[in-house]
C-alpha atoms as a PDB file:
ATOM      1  CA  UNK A   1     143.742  74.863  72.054  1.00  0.00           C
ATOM      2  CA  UNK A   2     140.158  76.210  73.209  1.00  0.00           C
ATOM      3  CA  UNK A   3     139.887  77.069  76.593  1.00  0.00           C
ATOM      4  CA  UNK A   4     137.187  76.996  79.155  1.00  0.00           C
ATOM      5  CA  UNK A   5     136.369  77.653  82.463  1.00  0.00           C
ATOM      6  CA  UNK A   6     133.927  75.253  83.782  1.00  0.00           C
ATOM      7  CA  UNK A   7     132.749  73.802  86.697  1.00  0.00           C
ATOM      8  CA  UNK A   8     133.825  69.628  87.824  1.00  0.00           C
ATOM      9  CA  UNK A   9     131.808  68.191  89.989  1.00  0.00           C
ATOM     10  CA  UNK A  10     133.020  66.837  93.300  1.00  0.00           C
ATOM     11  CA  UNK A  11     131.113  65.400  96.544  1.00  0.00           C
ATOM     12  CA  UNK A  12     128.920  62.443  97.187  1.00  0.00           C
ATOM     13  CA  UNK A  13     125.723  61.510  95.830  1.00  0.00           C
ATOM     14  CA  UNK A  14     122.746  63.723  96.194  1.00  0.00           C
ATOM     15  CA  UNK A  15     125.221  66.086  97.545  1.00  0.00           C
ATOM     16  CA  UNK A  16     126.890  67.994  95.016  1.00  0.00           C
ATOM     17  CA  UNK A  17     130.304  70.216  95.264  1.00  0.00           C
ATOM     18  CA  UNK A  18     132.003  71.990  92.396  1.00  0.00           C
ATOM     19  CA  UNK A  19     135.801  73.296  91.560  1.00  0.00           C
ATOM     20  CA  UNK A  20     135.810  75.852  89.346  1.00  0.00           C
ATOM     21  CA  UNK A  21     138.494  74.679  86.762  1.00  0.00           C
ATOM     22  CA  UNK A  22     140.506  75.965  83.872  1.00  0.00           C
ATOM     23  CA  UNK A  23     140.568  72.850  81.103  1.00  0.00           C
ATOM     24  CA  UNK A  24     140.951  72.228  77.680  1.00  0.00           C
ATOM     25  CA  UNK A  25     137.437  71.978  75.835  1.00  0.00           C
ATOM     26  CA  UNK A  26     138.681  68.467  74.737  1.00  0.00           C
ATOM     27  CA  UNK A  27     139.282  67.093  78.380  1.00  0.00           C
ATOM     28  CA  UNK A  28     136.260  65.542  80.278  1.00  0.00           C
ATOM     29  CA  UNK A  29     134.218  67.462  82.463  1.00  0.00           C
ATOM     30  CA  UNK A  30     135.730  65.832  85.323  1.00  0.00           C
ATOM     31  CA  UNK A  31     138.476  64.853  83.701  1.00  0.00           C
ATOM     32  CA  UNK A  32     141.982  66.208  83.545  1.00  0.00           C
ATOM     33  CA  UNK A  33     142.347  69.958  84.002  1.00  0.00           C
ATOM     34  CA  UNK A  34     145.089  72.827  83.907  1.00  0.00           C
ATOM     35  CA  UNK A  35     144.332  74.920  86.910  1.00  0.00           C
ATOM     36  CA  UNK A  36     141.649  75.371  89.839  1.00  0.00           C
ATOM     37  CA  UNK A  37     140.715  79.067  90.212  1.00  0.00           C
ATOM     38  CA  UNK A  38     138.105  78.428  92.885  1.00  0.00           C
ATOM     39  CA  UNK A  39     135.012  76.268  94.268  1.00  0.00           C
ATOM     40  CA  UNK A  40     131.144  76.638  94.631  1.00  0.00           C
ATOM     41  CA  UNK A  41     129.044  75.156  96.987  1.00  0.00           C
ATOM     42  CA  UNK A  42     124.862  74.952  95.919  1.00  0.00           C
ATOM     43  CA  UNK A  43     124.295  73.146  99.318  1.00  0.00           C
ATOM     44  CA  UNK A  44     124.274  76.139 101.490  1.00  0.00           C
ATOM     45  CA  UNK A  45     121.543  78.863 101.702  1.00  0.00           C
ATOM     46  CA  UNK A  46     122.672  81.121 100.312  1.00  0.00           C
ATOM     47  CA  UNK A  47     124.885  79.156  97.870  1.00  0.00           C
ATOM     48  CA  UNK A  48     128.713  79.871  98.443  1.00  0.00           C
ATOM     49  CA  UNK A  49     131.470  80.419  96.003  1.00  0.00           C
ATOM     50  CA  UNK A  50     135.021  81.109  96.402  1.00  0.00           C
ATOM     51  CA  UNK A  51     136.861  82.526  93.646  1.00  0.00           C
ATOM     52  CA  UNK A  52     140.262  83.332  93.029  1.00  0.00           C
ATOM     53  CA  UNK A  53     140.168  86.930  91.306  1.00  0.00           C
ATOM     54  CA  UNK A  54     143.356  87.125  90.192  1.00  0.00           C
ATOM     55  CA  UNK A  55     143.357  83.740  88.435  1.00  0.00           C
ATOM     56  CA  UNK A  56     140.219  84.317  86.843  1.00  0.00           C
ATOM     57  CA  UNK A  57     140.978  87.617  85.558  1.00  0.00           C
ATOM     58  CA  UNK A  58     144.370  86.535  84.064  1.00  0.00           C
ATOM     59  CA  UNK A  59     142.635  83.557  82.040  1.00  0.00           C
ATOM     60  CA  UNK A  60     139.761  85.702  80.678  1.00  0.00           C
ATOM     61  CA  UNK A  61     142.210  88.186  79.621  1.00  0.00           C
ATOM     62  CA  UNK A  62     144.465  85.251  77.641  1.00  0.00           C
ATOM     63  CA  UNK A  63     140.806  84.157  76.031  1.00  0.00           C
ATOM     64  CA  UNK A  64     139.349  81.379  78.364  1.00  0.00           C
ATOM     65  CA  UNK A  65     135.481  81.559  77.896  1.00  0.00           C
ATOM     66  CA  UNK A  66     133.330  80.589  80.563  1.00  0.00           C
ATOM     67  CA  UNK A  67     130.515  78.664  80.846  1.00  0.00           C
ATOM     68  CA  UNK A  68     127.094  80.282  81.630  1.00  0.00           C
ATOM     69  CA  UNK A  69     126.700  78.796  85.044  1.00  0.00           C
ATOM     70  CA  UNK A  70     130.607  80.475  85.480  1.00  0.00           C
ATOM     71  CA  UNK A  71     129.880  83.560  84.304  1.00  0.00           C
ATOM     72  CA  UNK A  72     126.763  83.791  86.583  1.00  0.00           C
ATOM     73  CA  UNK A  73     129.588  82.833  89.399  1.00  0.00           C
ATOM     74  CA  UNK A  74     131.986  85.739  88.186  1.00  0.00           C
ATOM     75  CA  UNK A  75     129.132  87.800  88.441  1.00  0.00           C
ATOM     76  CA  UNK A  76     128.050  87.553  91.538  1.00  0.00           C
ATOM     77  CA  UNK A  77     131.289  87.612  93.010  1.00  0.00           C
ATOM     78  CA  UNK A  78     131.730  91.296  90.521  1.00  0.00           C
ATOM     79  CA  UNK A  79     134.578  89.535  88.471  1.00  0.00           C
ATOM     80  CA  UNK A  80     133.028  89.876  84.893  1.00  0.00           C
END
């Protein structure tokens, strides 16, 4: 089972909200999912993002790979 953390998108149109999710790479991207491990918000200036550390650090170390736009997350919030 390949894991990844990825972003699914929430909100309304036009106005875009994100969880920060733990799924299988099978699943849909806003499909079914194993764990939430935070949220981003792109509406506010400067863009917001809430991450759980401890989540995020336990599923990199078990070999969850991140998307680029969550690794840009992680680093910005000094995770990765």
């Amino acid at each position: 089972m390949a894991v990844k953390i990825r972003l699914k998108r929430i909100g309304k149109k036009k106005v875009p909200f994100y969880r920060i999710v733990v799924s299988d790479s099978k699943f849909p991207v806003n499909g079914k999912f194993i764990e939430e491990i935070g949220t981003y918000d792109p509406n506010t200036d400067p863009s917001t993002c809430k991450v759980n550390e401890e989540l995020a650090k336990k599923w990199l170390a078990n070999g969850a790979q991140p998307t680029n736009v969550v690794s840009k997350i992680f680093k910005q919030a000094g995770i990765k």
